[in-house]
Structures are given as C-alpha cells and as structure tokens.
Protein backbone atom coordinates (compact mmCIF):
# COMPACT_ATOMS: atom_id res chain seq x y z
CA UNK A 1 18.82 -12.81 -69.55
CA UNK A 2 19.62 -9.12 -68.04
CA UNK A 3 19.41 -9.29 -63.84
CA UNK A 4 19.90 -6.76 -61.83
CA UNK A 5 22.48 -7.70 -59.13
CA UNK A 6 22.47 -4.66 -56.63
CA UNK A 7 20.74 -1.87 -56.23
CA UNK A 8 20.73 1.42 -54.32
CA UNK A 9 17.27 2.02 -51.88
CA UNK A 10 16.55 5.84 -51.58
CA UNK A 11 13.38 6.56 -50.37
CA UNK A 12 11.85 9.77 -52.71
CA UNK A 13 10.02 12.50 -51.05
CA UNK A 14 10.02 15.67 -51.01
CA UNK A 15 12.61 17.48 -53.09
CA UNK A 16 14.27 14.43 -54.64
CA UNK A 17 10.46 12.72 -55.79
CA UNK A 18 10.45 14.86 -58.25
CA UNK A 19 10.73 13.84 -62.06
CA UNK A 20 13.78 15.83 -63.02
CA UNK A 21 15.54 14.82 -59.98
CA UNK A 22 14.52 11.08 -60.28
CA UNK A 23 15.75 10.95 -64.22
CA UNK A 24 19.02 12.65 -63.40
CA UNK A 25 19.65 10.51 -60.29
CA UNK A 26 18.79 7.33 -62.90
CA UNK A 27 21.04 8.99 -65.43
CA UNK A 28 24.20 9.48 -62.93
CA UNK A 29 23.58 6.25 -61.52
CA UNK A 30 23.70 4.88 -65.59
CA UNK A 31 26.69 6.48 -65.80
CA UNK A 32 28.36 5.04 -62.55
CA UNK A 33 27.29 1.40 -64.26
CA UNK A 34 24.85 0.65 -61.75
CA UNK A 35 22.38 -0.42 -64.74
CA UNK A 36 21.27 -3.63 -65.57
CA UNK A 37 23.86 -5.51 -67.74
C-alpha cells in the first residue's frame, strides 16, 4: 500500500490558486520526489 509520509502545506489564494500554477507546483514537487511512493 502507497502512503504518503510528508507533505508540504501551502495555503492557495490568489495568484498561486490558480490551475496552471497548482499543476506545475504538483509537477516540480513530482520531480523533487515528494510523491507518494
């Protein structure tokens, strides 16, 4: 079974709520392995 472990809290609003800016910050965090293994 897959758990997440840790995870980083940002609140979204304003600039960074929106859905470009939420996939790339999911993306880059994907990329820094913070994804579920």
């Amino acid at each position: 079974m897959n758990r997440l472990r840790s995870a980083p809290w940002l609140p979204l609003f304003d600039g960074p709520a929106g859905p470009g800016a939420v996939a790339r910050l999911a993306a880059e965090a994907e990329k820094a392995g913070w994804g579920i293994r």
